[in-house]
Protein backbone atom coordinates (compact mmCIF):
# COMPACT_ATOMS: atom_id res chain seq x y z
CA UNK A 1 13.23 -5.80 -14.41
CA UNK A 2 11.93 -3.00 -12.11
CA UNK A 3 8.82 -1.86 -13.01
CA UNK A 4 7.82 2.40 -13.55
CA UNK A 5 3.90 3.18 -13.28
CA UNK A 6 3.93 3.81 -16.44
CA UNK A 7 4.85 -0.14 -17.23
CA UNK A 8 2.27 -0.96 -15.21
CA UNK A 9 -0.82 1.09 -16.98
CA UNK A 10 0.53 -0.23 -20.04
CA UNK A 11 0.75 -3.69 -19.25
CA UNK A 12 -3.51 -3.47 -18.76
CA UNK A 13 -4.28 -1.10 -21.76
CA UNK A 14 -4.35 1.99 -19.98
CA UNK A 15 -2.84 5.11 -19.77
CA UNK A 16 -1.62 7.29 -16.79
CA UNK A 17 -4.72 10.08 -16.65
CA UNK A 18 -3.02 12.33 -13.45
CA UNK A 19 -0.77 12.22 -10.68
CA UNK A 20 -1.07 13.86 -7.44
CA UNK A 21 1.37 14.09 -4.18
CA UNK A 22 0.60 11.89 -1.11
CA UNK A 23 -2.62 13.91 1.12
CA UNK A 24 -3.85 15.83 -1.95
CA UNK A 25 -7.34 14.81 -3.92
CA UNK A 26 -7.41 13.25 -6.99
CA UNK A 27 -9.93 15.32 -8.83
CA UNK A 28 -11.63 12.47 -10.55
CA UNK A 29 -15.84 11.40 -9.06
CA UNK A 30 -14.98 7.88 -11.01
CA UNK A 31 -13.87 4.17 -10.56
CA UNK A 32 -10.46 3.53 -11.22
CA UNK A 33 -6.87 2.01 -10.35
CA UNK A 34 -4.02 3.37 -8.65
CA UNK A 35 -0.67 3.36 -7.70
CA UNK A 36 1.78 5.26 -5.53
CA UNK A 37 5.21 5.52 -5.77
CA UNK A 38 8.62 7.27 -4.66
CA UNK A 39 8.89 8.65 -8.33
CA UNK A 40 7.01 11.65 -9.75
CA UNK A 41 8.05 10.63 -12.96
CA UNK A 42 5.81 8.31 -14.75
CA UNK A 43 8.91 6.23 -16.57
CA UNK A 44 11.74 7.35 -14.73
CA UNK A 45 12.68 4.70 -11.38
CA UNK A 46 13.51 6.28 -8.27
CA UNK A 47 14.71 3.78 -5.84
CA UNK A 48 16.45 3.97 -1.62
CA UNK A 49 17.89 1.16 -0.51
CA UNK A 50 16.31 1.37 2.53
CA UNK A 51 13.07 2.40 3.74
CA UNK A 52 13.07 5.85 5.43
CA UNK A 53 11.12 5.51 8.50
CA UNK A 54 9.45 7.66 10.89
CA UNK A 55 10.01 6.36 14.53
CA UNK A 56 7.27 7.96 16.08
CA UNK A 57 4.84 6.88 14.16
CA UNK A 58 5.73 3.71 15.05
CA UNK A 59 4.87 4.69 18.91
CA UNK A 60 1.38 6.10 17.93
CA UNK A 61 1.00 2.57 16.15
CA UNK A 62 1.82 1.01 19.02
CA UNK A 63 -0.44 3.38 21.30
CA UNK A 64 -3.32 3.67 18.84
CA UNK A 65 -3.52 -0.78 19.23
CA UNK A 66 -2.89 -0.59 23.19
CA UNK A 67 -5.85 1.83 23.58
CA UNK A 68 -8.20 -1.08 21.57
CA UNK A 69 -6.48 -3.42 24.08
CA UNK A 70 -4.59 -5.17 22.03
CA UNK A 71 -0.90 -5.71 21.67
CA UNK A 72 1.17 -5.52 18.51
CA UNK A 73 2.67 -9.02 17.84
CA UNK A 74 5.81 -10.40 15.81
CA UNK A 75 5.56 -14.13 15.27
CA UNK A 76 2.96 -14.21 18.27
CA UNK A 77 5.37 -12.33 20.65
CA UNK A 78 4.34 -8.88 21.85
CA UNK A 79 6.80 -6.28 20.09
CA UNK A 80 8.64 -3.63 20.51
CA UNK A 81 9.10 -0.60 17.73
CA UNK A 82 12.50 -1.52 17.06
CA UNK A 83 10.80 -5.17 16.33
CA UNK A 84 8.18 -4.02 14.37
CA UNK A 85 10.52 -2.07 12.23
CA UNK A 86 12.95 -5.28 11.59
CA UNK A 87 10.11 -7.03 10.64
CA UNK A 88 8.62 -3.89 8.30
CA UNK A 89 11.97 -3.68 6.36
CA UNK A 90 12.26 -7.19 5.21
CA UNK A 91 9.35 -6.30 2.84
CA UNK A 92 11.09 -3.18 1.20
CA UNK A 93 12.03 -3.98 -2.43
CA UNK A 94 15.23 -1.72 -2.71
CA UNK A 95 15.22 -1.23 -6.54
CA UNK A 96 11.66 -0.71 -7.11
CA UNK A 97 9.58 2.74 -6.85
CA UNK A 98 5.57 1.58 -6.44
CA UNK A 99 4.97 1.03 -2.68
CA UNK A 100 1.21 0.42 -3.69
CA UNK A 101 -1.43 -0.92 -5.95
CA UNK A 102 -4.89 -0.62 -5.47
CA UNK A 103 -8.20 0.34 -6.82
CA UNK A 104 -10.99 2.24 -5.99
CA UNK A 105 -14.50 0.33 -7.56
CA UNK A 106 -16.12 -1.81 -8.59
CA UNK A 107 -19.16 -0.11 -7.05
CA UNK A 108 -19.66 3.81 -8.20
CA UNK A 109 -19.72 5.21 -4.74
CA UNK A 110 -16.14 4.08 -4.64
CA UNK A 111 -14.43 6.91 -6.47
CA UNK A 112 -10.76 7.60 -6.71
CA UNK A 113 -11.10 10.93 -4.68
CA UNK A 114 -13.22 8.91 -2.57
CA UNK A 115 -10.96 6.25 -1.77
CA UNK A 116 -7.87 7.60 -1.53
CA UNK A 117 -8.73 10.50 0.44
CA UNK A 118 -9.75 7.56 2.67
CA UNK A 119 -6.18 5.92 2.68
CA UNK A 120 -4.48 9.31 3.37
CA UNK A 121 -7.14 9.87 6.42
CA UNK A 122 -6.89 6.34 7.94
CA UNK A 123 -5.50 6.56 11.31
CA UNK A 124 -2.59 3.61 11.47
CA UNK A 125 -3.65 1.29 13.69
CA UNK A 126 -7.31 1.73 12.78
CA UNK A 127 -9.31 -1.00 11.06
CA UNK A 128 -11.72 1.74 8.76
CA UNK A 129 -11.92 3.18 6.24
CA UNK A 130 -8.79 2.14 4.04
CA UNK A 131 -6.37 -0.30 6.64
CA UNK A 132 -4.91 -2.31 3.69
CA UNK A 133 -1.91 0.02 3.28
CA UNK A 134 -1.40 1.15 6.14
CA UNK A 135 2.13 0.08 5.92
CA UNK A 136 3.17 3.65 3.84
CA UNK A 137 2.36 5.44 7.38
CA UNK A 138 5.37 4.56 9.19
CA UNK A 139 7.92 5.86 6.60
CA UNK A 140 9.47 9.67 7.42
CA UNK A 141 8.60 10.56 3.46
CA UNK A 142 5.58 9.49 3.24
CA UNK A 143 4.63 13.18 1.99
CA UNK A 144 6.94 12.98 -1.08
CA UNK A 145 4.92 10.05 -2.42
CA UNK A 146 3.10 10.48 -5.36
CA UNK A 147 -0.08 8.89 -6.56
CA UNK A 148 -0.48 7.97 -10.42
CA UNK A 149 -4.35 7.15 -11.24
CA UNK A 150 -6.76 6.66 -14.24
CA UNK A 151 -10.25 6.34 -14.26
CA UNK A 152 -11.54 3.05 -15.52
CA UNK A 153 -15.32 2.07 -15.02
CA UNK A 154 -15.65 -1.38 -16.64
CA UNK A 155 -17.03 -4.83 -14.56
CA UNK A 156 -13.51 -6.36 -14.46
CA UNK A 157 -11.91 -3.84 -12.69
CA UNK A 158 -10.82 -6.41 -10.12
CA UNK A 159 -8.92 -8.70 -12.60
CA UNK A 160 -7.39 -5.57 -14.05
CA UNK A 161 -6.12 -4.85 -10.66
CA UNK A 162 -5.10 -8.82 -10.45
CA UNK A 163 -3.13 -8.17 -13.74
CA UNK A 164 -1.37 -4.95 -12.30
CA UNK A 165 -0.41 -6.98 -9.51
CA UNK A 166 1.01 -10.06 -11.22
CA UNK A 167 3.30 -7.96 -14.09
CA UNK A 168 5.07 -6.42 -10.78
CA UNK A 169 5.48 -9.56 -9.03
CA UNK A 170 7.00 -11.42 -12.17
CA UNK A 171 9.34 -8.55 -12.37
CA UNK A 172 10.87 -8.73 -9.38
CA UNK A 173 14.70 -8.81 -9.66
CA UNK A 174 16.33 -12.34 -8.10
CA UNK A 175 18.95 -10.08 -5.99
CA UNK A 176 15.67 -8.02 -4.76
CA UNK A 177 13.74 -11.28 -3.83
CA UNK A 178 16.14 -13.00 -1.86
CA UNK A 179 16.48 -10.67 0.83
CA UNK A 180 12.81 -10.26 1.47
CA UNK A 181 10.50 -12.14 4.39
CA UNK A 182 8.22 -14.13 1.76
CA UNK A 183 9.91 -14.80 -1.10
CA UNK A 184 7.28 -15.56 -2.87
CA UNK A 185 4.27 -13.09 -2.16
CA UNK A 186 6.40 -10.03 -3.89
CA UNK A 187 4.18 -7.98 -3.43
CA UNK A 188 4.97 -3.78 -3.31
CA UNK A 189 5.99 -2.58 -0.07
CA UNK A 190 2.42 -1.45 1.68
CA UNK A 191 0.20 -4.28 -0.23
CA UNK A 192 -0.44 -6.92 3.09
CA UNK A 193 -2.57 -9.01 0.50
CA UNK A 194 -3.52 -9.57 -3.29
CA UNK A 195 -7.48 -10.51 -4.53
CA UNK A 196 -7.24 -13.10 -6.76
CA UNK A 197 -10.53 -12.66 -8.79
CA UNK A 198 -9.85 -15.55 -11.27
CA UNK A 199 -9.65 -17.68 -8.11
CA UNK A 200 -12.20 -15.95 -5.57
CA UNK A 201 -10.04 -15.90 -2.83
CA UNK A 202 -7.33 -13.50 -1.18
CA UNK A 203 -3.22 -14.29 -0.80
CA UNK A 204 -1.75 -13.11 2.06
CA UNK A 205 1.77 -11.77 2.49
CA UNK A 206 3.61 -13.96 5.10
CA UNK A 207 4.29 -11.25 7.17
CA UNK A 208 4.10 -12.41 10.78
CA UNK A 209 2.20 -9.80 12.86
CA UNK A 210 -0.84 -9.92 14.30
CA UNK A 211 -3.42 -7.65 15.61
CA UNK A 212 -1.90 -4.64 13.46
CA UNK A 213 -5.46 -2.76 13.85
CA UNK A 214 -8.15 -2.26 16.25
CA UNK A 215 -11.86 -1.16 16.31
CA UNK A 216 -11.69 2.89 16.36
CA UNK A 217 -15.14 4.02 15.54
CA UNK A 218 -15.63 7.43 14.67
CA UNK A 219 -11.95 8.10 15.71
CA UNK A 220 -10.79 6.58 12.34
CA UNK A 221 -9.23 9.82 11.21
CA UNK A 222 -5.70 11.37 11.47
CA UNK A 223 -5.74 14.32 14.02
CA UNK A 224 -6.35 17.49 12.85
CA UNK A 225 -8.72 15.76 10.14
């Protein structure tokens, strides 16, 4: 069954402390978890069938990797955008609404308004601050997204991000599964990897591209930021 942000808070013990849209703060100097989804309803699924993406942002991907010369690659062949974006789509789960998990901890410098201001600043195709989900820049309503957090400041913040992780992969629907690239690392859209604390080691979605980000040094930001 698809799973609402709401599930997902629940699922750990927690409850859903404030949502804010895609590029605005989250008012909250704390550790804590996250998600972000097409909803801005905390139990109420809002779903497209396909992603919605923006085709020049693709291009400045591209650009952004050919200035750290590097090339974009699809199964170790330089690609196009068109190739990118075939790839891209085979990792959009049609009937859910969280495109991303994530946390911002253990370590107090890493606050929520810290970190995600960080993720909406990131420059795709840049390799600092916050590259991991990179994957929500390329779609055209990216804006619309909404961000559901709640402060949580306990050591085991990582396995409560673990636990987030694992109730939405066990709920993916069979139908939903079968038409994605990895069948098996279900992960939301924008999440290229999982930490498995219990384990001490990372999974990886198999995804197929390499050299997604280069080195951009203090040119890590979105223009105009």
């Amino acid at each position: 069954m698809p799973t609402t942000p709401k599930d997902i808070f629940q699922r750990i013990g927690l409850q859903i402390k404030g949502q804010v849209k895609w590029d605005t703060s989250i008012p909250l100097d704390k550790c804590g978890l996250y998600v972000i989804a097409l909803t801005d309803v905390q139990d109420k699924m809002v779903c497209h069938n396909l992603p919605q993406f923006n085709n020049s942002a693709f291009d400045n991907w591209l650009s952004t990797v050919r200035a750290g010369d590097k090339q974009i690659l699809v199964d170790n062949l330089t690609a196009n955008s068109q190739q990118i974006k075939n790839r891209l789509s085979k990792f959009w789960l049609s009937d859910e609404t969280i495109v991303y998990i994530g946390k911002a901890g253990p370590t107090n410098s890493r606050t929520l308004r810290k970190r995600v201001d960080e993720y909406y600043a990131t420059k795709l195709g840049c390799d600092k601050k916050h590259a991991g989900g990179h994957w929500l820049n390329v779609l055209q309503n990216v804006n619309q997204l909404t961000v559901f957090y709640c402060d949580y400041v306990d050591n085991d913040i990582e396995e409560k991000e673990e636990e987030m992780m694992s109730y939405f992969i066990e709920n993916v629907s069979a139908s939903t599964k079968e038409n994605l690239f990895d069948k098996v690392n279900c992960f939301p859209f924008a999440n290229k990897e999982i930490h498995r604390h219990s384990l001490k080691s990372k999974i990886k979605k198999k995804h197929g591209l390499n050299n997604q980000t280069v080195y951009c040094g203090r040119q890590w930001k979105k223009n105009g930021l």
